[in-house]
C-alpha atoms as a PDB file:
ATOM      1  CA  UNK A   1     137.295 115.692  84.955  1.00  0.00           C
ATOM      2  CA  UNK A   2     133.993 116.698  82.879  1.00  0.00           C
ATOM      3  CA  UNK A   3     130.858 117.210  84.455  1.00  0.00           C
ATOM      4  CA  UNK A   4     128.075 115.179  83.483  1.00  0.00           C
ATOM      5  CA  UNK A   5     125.555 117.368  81.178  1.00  0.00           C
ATOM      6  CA  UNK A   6     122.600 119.303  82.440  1.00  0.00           C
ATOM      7  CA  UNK A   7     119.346 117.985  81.373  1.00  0.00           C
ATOM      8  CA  UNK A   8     115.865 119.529  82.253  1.00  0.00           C
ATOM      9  CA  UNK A   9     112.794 118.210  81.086  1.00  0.00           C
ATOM     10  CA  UNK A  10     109.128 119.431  81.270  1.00  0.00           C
ATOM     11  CA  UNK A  11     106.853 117.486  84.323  1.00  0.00           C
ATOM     12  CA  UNK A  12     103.866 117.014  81.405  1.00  0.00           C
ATOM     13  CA  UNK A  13     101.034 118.031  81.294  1.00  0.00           C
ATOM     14  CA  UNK A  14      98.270 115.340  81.809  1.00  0.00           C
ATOM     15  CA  UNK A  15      97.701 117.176  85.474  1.00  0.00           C
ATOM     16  CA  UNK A  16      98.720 113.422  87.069  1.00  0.00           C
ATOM     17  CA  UNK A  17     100.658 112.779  89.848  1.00  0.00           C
ATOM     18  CA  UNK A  18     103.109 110.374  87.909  1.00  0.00           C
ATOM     19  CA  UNK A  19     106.568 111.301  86.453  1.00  0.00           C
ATOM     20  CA  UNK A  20     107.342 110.825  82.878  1.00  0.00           C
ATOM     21  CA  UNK A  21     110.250 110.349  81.055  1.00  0.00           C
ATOM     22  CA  UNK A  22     112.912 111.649  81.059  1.00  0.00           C
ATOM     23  CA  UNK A  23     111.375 113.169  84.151  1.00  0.00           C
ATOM     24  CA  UNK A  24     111.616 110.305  86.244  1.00  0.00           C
ATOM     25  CA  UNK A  25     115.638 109.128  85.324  1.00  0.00           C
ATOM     26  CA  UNK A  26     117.664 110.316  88.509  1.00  0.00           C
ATOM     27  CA  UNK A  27     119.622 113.347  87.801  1.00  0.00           C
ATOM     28  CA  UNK A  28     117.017 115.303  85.614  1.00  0.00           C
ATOM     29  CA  UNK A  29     115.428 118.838  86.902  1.00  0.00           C
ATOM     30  CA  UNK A  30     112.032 118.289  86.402  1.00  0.00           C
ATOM     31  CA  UNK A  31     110.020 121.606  85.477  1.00  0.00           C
ATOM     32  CA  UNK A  32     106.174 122.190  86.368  1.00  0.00           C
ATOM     33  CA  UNK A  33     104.509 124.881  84.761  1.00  0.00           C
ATOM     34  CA  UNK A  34     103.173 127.353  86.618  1.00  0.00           C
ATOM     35  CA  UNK A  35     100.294 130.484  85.735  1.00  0.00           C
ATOM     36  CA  UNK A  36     100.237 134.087  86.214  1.00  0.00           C
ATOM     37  CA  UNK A  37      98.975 133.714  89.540  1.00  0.00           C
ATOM     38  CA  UNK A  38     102.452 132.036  90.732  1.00  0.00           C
ATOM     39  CA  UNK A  39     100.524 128.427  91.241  1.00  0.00           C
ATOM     40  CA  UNK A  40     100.963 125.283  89.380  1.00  0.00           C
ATOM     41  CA  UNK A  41      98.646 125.405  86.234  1.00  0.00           C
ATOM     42  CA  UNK A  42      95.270 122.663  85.828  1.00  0.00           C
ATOM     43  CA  UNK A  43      97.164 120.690  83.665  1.00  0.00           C
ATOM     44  CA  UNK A  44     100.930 120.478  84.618  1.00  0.00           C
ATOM     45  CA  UNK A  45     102.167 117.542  86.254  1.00  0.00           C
ATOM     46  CA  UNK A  46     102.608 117.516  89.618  1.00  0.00           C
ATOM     47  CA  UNK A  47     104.370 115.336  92.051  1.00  0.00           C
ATOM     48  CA  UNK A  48     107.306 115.121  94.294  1.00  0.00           C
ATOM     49  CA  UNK A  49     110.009 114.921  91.965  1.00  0.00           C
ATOM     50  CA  UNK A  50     109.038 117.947  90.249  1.00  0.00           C
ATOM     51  CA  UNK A  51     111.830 120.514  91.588  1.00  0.00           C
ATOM     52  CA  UNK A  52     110.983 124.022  89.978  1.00  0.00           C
ATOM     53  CA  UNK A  53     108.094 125.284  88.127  1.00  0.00           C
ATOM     54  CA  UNK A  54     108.203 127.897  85.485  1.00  0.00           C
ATOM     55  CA  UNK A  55     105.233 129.912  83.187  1.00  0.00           C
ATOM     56  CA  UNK A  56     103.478 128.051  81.012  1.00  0.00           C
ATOM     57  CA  UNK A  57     100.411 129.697  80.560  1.00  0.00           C
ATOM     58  CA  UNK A  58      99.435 133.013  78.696  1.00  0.00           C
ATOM     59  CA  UNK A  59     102.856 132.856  76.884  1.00  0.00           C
ATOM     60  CA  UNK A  60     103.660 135.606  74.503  1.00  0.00           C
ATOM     61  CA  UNK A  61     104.344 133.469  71.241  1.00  0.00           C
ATOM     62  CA  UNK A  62     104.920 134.134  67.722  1.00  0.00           C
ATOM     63  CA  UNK A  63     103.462 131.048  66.434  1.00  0.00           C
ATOM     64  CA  UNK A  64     100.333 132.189  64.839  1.00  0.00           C
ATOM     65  CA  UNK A  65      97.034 131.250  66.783  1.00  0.00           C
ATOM     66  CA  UNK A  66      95.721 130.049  63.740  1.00  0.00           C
ATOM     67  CA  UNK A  67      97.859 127.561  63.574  1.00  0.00           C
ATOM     68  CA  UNK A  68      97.170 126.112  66.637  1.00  0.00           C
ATOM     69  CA  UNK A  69      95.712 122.699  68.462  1.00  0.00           C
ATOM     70  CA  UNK A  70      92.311 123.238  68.860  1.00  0.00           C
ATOM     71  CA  UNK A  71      92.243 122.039  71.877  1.00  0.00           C
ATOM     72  CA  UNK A  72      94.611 125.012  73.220  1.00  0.00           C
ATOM     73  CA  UNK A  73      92.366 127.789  71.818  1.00  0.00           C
ATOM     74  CA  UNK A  74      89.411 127.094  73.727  1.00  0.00           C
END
């Protein structure tokens, strides 16, 4: 017998207490984000179905800051 697959999906992050797809479809792990301080971010998602929270802020990245939203870099 196969297992079903494994999917995870990120909580969002419009810091609401709503779950978004695929978030909300039974059998995803929904994933907060969480800062360097251990808490949930401003801006992750946040409600009951969200089962595990992992960094999402201050992220070492090599996608060069110039490149960038704007509205991350300020």
């Amino acid at each position: 017998q196969t297992k079903p697959p494994l999917i995870v999906a990120a909580a969002g992050n419009d810091s609401t207490d709503g779950l978004i797809l695929p978030c909300s479809y039974s059998g995803v792990i929904c994933v907060g984000a969480h800062g360097v301080d251990g808490g949930l971010t401003h801006f992750s998602n946040f409600v009951s179905g969200v089962e595990v929270a992992a960094p999402g802020q201050n992220i070492l990245s090599t996608w060069p800051m110039k490149l960038r939203n704007k509205i991350y870099t300020d």
